[in-house]
Protein backbone atom coordinates (compact mmCIF):
# COMPACT_ATOMS: atom_id res chain seq x y z
CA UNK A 1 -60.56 31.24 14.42
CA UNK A 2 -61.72 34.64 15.96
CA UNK A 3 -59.15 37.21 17.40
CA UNK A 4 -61.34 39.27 19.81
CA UNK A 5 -60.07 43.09 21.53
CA UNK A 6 -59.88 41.10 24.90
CA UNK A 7 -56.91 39.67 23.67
CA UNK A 8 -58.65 35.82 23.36
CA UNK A 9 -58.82 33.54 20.55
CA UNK A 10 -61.39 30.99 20.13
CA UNK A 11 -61.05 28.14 18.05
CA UNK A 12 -64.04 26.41 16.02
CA UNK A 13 -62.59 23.24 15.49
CA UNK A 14 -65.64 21.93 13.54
CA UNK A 15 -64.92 25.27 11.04
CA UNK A 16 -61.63 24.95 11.18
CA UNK A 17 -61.29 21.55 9.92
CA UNK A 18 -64.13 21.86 6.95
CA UNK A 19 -62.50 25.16 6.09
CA UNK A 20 -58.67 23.71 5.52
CA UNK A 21 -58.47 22.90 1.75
CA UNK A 22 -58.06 18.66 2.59
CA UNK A 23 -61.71 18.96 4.85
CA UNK A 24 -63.64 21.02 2.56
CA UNK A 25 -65.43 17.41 1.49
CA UNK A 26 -65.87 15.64 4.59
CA UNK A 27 -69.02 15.04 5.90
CA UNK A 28 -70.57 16.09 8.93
CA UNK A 29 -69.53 12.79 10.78
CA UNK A 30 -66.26 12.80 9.58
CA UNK A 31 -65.75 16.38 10.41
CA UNK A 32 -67.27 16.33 14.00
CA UNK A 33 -65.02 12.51 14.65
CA UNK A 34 -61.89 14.65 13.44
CA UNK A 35 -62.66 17.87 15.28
CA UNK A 36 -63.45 15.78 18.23
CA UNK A 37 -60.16 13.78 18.46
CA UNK A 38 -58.15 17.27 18.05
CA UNK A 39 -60.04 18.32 21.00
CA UNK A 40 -58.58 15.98 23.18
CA UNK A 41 -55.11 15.81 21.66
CA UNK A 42 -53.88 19.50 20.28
CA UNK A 43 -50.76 20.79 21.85
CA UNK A 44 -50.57 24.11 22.77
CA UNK A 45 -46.92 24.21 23.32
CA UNK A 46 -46.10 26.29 20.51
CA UNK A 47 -48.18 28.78 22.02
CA UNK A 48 -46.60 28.92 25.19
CA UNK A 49 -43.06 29.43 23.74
CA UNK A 50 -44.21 32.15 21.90
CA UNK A 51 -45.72 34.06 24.93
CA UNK A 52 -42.35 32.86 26.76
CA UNK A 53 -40.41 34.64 23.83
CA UNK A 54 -42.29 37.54 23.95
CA UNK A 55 -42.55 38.26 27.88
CA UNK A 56 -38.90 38.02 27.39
CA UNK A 57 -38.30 40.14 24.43
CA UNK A 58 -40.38 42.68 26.00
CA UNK A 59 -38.80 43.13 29.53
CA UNK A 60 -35.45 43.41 27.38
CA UNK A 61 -37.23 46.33 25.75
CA UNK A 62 -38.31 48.43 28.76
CA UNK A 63 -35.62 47.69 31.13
CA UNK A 64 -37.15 44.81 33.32
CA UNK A 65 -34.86 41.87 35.08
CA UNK A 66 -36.40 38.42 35.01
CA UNK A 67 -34.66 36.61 37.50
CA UNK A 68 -35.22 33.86 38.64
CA UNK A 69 -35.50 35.26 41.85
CA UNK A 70 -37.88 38.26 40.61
CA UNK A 71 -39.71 35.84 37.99
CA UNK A 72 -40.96 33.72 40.77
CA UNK A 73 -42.92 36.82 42.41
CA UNK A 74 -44.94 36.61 39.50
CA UNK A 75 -46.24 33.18 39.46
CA UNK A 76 -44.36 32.28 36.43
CA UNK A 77 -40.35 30.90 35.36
CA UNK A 78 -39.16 32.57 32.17
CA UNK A 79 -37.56 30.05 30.08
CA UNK A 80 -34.58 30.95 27.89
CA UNK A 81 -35.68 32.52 25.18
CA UNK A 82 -35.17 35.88 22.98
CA UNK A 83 -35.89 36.77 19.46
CA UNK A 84 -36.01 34.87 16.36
């Protein structure tokens, strides 16, 4: 995984997977099957609550009301949400 200054992350799910301690001795086959099937089925929902959390958080911080009303304006719905 790379974390660039753009603010993007890529994800090298071939590296990844031989890189976790349980893929280090897979083959290339098995590696490119496994990184293959998790390109197709990984959830990024995790992800998405955690930028929901921390829109959120922040326009607690600096004042700014996410209505529903004002949060549609955007493009977006906040979901409930606040820190952990």
């Amino acid at each position: 995984m790379s974390i660039y200054n753009d603010c993007k992350i890529v994800i090298n799910l071939h590296q990844l997977v031989k890189e976790r301690p349980n893929g280090q001795d897979l083959d290339k086959e098995h590696v490119d099957q496994i990184a293959n099937d998790l390109r197709r089925s990984l959830d990024y929902g995790s992800i998405y609550e955690q930028v929901d959390v921390a829109i959120t958080d922040y326009c607690d911080d600096v004042g700014i009301d996410l209505t529903a009303d004002s949060s549609q304006s955007f493009g977006f719905v906040v979901l409930d949400g606040g820190k952990k």
